[in-house]
C-alpha atoms as a PDB file:
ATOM      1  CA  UNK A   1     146.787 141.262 120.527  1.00  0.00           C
ATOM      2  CA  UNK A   2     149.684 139.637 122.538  1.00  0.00           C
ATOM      3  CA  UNK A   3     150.720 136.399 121.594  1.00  0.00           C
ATOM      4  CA  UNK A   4     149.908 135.098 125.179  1.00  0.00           C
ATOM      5  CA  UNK A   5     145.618 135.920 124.999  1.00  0.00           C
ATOM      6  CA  UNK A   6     145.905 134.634 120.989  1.00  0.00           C
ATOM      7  CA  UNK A   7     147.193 131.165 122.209  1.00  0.00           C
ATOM      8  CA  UNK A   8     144.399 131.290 124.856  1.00  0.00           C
ATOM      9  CA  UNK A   9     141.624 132.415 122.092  1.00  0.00           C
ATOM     10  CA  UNK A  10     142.907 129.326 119.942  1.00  0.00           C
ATOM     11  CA  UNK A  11     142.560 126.520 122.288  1.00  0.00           C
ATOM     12  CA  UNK A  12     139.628 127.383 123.185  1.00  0.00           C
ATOM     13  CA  UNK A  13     137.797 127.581 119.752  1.00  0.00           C
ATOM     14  CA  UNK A  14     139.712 123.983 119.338  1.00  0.00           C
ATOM     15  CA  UNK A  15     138.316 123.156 122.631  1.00  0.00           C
ATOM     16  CA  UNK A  16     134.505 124.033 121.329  1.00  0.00           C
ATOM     17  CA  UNK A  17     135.311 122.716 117.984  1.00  0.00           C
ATOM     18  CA  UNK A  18     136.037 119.015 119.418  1.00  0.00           C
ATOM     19  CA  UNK A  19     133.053 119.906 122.084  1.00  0.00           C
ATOM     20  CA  UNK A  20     130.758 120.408 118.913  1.00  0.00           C
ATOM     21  CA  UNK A  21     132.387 117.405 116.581  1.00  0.00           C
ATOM     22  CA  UNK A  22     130.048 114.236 117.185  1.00  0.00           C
ATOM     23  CA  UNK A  23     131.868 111.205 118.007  1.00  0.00           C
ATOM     24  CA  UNK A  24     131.477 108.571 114.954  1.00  0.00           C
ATOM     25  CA  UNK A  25     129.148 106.206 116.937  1.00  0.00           C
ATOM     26  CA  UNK A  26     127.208 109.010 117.801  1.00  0.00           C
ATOM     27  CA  UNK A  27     126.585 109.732 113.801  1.00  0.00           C
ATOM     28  CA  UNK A  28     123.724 108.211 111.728  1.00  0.00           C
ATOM     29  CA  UNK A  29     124.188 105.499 109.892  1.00  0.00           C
ATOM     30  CA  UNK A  30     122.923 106.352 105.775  1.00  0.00           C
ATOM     31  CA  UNK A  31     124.386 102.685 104.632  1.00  0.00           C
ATOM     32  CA  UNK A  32     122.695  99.281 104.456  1.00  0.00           C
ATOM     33  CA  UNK A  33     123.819  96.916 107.429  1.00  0.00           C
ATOM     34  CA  UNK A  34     126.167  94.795 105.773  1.00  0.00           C
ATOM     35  CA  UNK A  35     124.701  91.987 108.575  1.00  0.00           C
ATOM     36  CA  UNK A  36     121.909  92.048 106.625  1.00  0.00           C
ATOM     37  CA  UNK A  37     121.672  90.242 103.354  1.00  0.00           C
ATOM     38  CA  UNK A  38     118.970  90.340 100.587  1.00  0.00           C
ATOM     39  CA  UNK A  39     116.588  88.186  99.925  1.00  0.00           C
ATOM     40  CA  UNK A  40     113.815  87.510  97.362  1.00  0.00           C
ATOM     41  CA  UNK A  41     110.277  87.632  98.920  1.00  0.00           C
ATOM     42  CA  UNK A  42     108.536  85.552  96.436  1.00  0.00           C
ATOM     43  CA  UNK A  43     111.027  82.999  96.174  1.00  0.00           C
ATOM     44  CA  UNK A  44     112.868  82.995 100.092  1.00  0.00           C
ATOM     45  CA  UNK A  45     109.948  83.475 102.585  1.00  0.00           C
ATOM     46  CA  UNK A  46     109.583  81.584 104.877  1.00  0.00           C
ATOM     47  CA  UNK A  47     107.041  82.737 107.724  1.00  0.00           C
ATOM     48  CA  UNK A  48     103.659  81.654 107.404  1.00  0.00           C
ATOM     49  CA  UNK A  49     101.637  84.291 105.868  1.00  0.00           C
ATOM     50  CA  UNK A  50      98.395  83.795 108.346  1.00  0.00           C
ATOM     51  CA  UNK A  51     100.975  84.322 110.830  1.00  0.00           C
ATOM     52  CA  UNK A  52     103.901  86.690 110.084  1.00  0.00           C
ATOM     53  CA  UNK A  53     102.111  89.684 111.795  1.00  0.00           C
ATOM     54  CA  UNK A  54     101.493  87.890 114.888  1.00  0.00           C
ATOM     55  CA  UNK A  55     104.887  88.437 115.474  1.00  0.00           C
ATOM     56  CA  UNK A  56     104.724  92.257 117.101  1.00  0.00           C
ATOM     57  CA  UNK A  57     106.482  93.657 113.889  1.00  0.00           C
ATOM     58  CA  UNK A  58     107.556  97.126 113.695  1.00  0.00           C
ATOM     59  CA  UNK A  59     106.317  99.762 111.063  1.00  0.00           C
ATOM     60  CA  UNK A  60     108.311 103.042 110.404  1.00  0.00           C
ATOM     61  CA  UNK A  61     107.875 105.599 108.252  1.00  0.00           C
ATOM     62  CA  UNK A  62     109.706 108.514 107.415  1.00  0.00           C
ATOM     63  CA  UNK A  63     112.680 109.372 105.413  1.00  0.00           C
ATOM     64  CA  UNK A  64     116.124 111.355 105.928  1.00  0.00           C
ATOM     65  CA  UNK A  65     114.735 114.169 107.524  1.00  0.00           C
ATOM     66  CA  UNK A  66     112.489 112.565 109.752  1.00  0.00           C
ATOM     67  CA  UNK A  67     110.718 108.917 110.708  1.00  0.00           C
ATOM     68  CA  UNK A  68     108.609 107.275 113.606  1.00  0.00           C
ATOM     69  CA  UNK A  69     107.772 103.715 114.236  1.00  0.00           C
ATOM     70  CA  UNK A  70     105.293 101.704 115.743  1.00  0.00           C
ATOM     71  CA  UNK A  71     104.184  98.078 116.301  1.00  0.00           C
ATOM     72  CA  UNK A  72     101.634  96.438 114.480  1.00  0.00           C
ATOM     73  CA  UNK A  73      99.576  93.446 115.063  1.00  0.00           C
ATOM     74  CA  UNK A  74      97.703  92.937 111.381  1.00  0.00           C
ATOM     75  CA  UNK A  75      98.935  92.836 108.257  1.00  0.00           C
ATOM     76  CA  UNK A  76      98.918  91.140 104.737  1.00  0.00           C
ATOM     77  CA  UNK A  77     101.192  89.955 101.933  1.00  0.00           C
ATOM     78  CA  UNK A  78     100.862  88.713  98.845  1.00  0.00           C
ATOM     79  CA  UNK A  79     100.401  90.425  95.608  1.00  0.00           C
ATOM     80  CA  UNK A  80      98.175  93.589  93.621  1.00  0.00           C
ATOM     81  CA  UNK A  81      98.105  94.618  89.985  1.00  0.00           C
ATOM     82  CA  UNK A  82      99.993  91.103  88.955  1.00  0.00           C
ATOM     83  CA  UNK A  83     101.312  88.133  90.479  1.00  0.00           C
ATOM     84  CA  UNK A  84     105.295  89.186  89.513  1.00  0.00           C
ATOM     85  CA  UNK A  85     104.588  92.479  92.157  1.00  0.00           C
ATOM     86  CA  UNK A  86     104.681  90.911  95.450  1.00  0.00           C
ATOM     87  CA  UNK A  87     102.655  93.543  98.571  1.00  0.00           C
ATOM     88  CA  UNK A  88     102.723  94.226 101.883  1.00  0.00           C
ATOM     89  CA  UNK A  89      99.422  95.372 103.082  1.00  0.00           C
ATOM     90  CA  UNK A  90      99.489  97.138 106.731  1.00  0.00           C
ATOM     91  CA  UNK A  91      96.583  99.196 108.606  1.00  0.00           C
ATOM     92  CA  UNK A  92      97.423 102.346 110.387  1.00  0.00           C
ATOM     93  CA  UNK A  93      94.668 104.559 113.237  1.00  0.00           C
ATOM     94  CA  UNK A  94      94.600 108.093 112.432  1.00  0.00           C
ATOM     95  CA  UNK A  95      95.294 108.575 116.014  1.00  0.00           C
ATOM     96  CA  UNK A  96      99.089 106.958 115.742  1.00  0.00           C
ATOM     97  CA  UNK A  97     101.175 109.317 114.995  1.00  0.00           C
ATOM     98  CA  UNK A  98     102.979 106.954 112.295  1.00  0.00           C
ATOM     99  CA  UNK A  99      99.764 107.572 110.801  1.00  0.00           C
ATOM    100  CA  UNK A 100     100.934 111.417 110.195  1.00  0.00           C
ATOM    101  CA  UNK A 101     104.125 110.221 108.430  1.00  0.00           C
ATOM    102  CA  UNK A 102     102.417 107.496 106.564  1.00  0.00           C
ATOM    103  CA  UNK A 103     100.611 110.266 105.001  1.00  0.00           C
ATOM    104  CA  UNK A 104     103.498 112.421 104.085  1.00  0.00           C
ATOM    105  CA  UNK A 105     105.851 109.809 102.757  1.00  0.00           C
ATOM    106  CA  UNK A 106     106.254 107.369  99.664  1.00  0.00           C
ATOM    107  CA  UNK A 107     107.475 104.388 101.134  1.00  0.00           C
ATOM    108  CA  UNK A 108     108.257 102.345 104.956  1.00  0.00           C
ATOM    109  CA  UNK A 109     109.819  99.611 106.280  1.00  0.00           C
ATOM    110  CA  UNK A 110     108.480  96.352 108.349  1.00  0.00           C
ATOM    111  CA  UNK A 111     110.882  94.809 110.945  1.00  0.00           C
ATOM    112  CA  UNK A 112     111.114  92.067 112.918  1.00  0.00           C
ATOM    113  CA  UNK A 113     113.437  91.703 116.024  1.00  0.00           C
ATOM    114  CA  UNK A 114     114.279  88.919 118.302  1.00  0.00           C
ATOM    115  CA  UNK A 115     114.288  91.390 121.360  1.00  0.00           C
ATOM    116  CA  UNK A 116     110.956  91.373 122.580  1.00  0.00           C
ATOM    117  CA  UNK A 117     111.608  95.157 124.778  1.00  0.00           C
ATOM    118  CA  UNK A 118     111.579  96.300 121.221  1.00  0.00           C
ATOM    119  CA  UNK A 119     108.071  95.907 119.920  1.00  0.00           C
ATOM    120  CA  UNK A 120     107.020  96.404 123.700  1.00  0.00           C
ATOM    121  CA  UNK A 121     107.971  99.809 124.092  1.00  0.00           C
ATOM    122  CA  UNK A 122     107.218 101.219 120.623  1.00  0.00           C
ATOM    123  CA  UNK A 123     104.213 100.172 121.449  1.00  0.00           C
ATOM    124  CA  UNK A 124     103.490 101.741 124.508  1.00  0.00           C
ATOM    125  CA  UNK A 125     105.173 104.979 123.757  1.00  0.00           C
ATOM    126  CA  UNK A 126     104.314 107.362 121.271  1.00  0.00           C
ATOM    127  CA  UNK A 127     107.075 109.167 119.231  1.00  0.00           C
ATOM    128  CA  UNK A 128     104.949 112.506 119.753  1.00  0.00           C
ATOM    129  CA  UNK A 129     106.697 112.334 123.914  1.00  0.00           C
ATOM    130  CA  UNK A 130     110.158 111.231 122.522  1.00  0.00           C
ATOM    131  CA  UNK A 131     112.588 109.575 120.277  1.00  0.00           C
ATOM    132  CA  UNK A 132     111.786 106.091 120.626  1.00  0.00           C
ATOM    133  CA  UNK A 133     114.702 104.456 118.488  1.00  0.00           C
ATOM    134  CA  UNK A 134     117.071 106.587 120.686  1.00  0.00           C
ATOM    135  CA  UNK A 135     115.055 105.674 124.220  1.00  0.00           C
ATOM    136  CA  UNK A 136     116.075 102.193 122.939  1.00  0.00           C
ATOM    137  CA  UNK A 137     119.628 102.223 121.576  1.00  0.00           C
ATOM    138  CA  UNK A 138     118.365 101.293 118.387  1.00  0.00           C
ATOM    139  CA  UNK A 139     120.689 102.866 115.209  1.00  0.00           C
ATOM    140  CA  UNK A 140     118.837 104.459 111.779  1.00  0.00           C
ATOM    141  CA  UNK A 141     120.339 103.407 108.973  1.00  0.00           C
ATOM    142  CA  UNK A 142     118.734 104.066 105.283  1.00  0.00           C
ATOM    143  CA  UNK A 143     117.779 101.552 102.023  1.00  0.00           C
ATOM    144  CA  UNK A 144     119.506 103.131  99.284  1.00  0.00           C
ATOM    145  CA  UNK A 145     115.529 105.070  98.218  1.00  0.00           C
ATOM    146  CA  UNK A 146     116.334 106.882 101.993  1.00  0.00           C
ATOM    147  CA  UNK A 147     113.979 104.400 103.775  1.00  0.00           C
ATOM    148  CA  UNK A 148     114.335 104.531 107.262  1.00  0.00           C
ATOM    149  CA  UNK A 149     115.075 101.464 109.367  1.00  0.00           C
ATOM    150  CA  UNK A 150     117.052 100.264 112.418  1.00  0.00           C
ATOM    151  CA  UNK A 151     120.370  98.446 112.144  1.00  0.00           C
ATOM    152  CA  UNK A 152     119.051  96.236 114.766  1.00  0.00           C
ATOM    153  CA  UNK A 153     116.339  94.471 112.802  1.00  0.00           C
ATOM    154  CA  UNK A 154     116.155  90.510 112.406  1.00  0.00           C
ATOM    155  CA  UNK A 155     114.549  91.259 109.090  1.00  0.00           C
ATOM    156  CA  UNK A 156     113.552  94.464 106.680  1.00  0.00           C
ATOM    157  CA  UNK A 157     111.149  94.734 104.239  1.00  0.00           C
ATOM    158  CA  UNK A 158     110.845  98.225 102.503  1.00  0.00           C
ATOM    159  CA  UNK A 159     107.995  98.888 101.107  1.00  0.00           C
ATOM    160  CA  UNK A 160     106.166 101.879  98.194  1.00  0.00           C
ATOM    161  CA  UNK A 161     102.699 103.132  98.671  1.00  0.00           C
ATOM    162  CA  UNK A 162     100.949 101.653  95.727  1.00  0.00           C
ATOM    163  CA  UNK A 163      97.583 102.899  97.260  1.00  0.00           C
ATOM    164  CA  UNK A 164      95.326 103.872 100.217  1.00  0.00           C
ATOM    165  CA  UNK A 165      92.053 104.556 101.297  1.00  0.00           C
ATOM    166  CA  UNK A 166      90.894 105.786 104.573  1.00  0.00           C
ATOM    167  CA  UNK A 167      88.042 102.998 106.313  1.00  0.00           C
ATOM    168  CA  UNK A 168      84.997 104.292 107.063  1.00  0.00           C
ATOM    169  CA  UNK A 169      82.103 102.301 108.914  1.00  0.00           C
ATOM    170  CA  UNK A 170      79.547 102.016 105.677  1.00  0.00           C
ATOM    171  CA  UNK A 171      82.300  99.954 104.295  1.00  0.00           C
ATOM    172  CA  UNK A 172      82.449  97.255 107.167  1.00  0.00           C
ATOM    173  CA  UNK A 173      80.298  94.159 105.577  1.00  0.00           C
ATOM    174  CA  UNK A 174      79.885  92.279 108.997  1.00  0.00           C
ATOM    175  CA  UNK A 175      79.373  92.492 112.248  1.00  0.00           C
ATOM    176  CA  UNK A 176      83.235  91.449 113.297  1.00  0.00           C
ATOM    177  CA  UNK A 177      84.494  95.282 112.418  1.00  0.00           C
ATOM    178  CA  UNK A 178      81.373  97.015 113.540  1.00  0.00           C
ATOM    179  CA  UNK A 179      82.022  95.129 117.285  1.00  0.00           C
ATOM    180  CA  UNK A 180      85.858  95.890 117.217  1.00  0.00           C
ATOM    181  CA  UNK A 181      85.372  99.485 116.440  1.00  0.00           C
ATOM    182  CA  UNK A 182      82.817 100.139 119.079  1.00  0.00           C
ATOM    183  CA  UNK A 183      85.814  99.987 121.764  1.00  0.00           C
ATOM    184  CA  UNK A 184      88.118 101.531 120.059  1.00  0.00           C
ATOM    185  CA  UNK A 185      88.898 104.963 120.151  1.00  0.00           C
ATOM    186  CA  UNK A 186      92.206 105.665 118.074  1.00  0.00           C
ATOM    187  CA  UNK A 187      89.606 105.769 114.813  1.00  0.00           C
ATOM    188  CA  UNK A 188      89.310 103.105 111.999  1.00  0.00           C
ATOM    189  CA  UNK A 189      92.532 102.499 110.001  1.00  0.00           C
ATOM    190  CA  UNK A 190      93.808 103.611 106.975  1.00  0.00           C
ATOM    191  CA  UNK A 191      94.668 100.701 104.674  1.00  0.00           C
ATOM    192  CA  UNK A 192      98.018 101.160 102.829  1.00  0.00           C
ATOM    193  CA  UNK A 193      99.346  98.523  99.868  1.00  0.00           C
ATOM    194  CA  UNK A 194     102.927  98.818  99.893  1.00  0.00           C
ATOM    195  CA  UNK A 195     104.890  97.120  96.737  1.00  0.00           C
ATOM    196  CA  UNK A 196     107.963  95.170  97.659  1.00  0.00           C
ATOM    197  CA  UNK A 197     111.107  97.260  97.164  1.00  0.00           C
ATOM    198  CA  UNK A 198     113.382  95.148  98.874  1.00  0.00           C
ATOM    199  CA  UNK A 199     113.619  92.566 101.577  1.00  0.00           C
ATOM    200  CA  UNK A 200     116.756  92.060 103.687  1.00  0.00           C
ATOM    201  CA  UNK A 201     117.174  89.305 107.042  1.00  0.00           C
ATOM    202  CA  UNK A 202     120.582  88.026 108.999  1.00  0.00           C
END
């Protein structure tokens, strides 16, 4: 080979290698937002508990491999199986498709952001068209179990499936679910009791 088509060979298998290379803001983020400092949920909450999910918060699921997000409107905390294991009690539609990753994966995250374009679109938009964090700049970054969540967040709380059980209507005991349901066509949802794992706000 002469030494004039080897040069050529080599700069362009450098040029393809720095072609291929993603740049470093381009990479995911796997560590905890330093912005982001940890907090104790039964001792350092604040919000108003009849209130906090009033707020548009955002659900995701997932883990390394994979994750979606959506916004929720209802939602609990408290406590289950003892007062020293503080929950998070959310409600998913079998028709979300965080409902599919709910179902495959041990443990999610609830977010709050001050951005209201956030909760907005991931709740118009379903991740089945399109990669919703990316549609909105938003960054993944992982709790150190490989919870999903986005850098962006105002607040985290990670959650671990404690237990579930999928609604059905001979379990509604008033007429307030029975009306709901009767408009709504995304099925009823699938109650999940998350234990606190951590809880993390600016």
């Amino acid at each position: 080979m002469r030494k004039s088509t080897f040069f050529i060979l080599m700069a362009a298998l450098v040029a393809l290698s720095v072609q291929c290379t993603p740049k470093q803001d381009e990479k995911q983020d796997t560590t905890m937002n330093t912005e982001l400092k940890p907090f104790d949920v039964q001792k350092d909450f604040t919000d108003n508990g009849f209130t906090y999910f009033t707020k548009n918060l955002i659900l995701c699921s997932g883990d390394s491999t994979e994750h979606n997000a959506m916004t929720i409107g209802w939602g609990a905390i408290g406590n289950y199986l003892g007062h020293d294991r503080p929950t998070v009690t959310v409600y998913v539609a079998p028709a979300r498709y965080t409902y599919e990753f709910m179902e495959r994966h041990q443990r999610f995250t609830i977010m709050e952001f001050d951005d209201p374009a956030v909760w907005q679109y991931m709740g118009k938009y379903s991740g089945r068209d399109g990669d919703k964090a990316a549609a909105l700049g938003l960054h993944v970054a992982y709790t150190e179990h490989g919870t999903p969540y986005y850098a962006e967040a105002k607040s985290v709380i990670e959650c671990e499936i404690m237990t579930s059980w999928h609604q059905t209507a001979e379990d509604f005991r008033s007429a307030t679910p029975q009306k709901w349901y009767a408009g709504f066509d995304a099925g009823i949802h699938t109650i999940y009791i998350g234990e606190v794992l951590g809880a993390w706000k600016r």
